[in-house]
N, C-alpha and C. Protein backbone atom coordinates (compact mmCIF):
# COMPACT_ATOMS: atom_id res chain seq x y z
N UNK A 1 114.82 77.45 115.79
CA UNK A 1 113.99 76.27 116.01
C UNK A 1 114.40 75.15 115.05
N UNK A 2 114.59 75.73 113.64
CA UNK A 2 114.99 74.28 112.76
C UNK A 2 116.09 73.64 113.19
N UNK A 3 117.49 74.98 113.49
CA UNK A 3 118.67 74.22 114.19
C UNK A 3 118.40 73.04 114.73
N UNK A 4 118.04 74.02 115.67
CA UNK A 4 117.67 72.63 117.33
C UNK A 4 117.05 70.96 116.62
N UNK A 5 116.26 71.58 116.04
CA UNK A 5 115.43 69.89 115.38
C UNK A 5 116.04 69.68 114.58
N UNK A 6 117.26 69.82 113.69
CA UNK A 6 118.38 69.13 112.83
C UNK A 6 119.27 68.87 113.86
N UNK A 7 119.68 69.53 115.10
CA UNK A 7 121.05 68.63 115.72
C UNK A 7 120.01 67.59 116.57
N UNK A 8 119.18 68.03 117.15
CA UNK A 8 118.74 66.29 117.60
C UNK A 8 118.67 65.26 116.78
N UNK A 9 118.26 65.81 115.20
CA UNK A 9 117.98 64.56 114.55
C UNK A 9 119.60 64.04 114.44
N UNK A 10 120.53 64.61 114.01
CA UNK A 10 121.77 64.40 113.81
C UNK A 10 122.43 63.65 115.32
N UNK A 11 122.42 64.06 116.10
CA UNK A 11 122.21 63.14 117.39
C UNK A 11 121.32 61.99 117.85
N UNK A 12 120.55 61.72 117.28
CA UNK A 12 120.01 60.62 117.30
C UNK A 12 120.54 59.49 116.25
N UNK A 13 121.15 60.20 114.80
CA UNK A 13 121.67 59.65 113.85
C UNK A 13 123.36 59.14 114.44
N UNK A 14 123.44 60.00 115.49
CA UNK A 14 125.08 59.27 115.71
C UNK A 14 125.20 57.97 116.85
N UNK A 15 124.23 58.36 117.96
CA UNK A 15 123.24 57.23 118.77
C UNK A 15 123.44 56.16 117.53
N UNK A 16 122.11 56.28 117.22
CA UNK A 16 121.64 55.03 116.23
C UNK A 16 122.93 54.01 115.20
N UNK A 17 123.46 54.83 115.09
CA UNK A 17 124.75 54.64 114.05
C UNK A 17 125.40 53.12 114.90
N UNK A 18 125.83 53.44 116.04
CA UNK A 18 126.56 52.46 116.96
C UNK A 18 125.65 51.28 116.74
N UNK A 19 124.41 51.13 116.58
CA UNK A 19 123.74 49.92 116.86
C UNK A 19 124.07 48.96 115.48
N UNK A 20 124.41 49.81 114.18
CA UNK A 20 124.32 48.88 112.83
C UNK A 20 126.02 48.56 112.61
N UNK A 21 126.52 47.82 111.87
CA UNK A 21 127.86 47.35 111.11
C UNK A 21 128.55 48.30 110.44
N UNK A 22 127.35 48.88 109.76
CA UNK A 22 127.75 49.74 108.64
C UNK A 22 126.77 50.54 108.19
N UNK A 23 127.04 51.93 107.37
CA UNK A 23 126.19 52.83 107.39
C UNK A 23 124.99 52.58 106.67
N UNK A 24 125.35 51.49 105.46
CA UNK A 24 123.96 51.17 104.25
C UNK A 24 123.01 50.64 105.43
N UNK A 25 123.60 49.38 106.09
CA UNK A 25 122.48 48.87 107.17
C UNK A 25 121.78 49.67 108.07
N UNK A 26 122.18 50.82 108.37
CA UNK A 26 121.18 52.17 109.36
C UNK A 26 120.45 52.63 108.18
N UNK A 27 121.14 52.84 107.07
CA UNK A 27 119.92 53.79 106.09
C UNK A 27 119.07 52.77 105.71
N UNK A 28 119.16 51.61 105.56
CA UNK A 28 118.23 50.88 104.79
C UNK A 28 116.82 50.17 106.22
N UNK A 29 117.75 49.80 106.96
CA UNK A 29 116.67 49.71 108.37
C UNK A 29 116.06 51.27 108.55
N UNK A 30 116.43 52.65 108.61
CA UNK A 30 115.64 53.69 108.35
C UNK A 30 114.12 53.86 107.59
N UNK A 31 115.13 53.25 106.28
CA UNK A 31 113.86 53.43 105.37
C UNK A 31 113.10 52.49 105.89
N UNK A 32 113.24 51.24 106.10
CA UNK A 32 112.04 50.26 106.30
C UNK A 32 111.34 51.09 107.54
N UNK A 33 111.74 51.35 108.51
CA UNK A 33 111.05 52.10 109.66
C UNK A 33 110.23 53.13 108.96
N UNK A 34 110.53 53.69 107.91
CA UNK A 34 109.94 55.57 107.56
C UNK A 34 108.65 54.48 106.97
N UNK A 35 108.59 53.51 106.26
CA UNK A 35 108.28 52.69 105.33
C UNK A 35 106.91 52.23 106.30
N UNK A 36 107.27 52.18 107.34
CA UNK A 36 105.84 51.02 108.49
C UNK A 36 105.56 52.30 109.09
N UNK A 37 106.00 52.86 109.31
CA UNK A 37 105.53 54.42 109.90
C UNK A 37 104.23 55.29 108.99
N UNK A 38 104.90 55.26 107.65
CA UNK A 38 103.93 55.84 106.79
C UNK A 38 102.75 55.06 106.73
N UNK A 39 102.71 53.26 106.54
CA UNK A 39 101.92 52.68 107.03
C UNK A 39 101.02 52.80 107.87
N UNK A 40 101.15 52.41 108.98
CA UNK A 40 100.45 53.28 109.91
C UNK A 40 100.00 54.52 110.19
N UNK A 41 100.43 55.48 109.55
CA UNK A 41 100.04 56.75 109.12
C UNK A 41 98.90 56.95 108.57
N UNK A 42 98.97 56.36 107.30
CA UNK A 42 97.75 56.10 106.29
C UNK A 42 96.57 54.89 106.39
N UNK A 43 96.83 54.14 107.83
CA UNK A 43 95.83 53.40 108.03
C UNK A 43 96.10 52.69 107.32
N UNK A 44 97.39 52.39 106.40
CA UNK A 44 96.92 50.86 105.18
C UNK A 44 96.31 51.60 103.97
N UNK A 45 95.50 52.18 104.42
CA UNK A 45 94.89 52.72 102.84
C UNK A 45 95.71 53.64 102.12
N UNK A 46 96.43 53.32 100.92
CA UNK A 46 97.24 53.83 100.19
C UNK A 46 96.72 54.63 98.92
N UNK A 47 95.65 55.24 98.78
CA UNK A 47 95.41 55.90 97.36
C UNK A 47 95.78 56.41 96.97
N UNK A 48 96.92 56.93 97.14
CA UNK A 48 98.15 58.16 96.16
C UNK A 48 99.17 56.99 96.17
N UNK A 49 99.17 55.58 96.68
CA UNK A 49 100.18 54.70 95.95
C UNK A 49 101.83 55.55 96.94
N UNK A 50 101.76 55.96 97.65
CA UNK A 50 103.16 56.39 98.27
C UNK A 50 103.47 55.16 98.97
N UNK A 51 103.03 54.10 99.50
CA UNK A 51 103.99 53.33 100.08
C UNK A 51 104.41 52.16 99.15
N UNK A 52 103.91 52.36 98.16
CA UNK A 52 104.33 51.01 97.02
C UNK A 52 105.47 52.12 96.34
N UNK A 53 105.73 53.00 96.10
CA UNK A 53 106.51 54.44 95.36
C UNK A 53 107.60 54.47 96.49
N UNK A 54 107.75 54.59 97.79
CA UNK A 54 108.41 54.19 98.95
C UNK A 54 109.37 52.89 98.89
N UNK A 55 108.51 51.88 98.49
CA UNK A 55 108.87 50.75 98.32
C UNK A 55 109.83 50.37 97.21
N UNK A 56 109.39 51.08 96.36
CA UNK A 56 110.45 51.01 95.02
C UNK A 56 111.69 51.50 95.16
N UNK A 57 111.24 52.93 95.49
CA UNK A 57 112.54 53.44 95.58
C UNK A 57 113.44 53.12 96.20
N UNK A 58 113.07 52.45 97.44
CA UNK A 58 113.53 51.43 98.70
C UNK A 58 114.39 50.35 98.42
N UNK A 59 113.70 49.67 97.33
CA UNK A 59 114.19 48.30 96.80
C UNK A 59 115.61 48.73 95.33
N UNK A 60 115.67 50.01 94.69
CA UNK A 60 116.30 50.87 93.97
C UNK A 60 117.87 51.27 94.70
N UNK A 61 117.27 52.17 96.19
CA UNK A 61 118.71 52.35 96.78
C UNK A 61 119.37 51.26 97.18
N UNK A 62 118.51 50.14 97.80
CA UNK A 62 119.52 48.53 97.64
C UNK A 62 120.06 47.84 97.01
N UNK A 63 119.54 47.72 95.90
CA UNK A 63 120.24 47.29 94.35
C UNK A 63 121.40 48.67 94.29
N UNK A 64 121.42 49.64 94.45
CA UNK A 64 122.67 50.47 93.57
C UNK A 64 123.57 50.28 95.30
N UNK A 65 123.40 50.48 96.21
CA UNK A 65 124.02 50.74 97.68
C UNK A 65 125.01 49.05 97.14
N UNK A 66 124.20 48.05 97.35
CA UNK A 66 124.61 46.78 96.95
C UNK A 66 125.95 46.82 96.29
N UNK A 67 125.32 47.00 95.12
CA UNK A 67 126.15 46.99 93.68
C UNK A 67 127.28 47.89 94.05
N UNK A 68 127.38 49.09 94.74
CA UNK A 68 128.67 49.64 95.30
C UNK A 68 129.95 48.43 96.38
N UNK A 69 129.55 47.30 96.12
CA UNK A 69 130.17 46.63 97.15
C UNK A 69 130.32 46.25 98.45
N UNK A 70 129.11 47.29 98.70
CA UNK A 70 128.85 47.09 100.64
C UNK A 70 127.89 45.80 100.60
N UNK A 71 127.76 45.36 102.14
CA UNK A 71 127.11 44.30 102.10
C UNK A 71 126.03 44.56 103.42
N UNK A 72 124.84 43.95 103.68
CA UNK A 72 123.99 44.07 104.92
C UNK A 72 124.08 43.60 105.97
C-alpha cells in the first residue's frame, strides 16, 4: 500500500515537473501550496504557530536554494 502511494506521488511529481523552468520553482510553488492547504486545514486558527514555523522555514529554503545560484 505505501509503494503504490509513493509511485503516484512520484508520478504526479514528474507530471508536475513539466509545468515549472526549474526544479527550485516546483519545490517552492509546492511549499506555498502545502502552506494554503494547511491553512485551510486549520481554519486560519493557528495555535501551535505551524503556519508562521511553515513560513519560515519556507522563506529559509529560498534564501539558501537562491544563494545556490538558481533563480525563480
Amino acid at each position: 500500500m505505501e509503494n503504490q502511494s509513493y509511485d503516484k506521488m512520484l508520478e504526479r511529481l514528474i507530471e508536475d515537473a513539466q509545468k515549472y523552468s526549474s526544479g527550485l520553482e516546483a519545490a517552492l510553488d509546492h511549499l506555498n501550496m502545502g502552506f494554503v492547504h494547511l491553512y485551510r486545514h486549520l481554519n486560519g486558527d493557528d495555535k501551535q504557530n505551524l503556519l508562521i514555523d511553515l513560513q519560515e522555514y519556507n522563506e529559509k529554503l529560498k534564501k539558501v536554494l537562491l544563494d545556490e545560484g538558481d533563480s525563480v
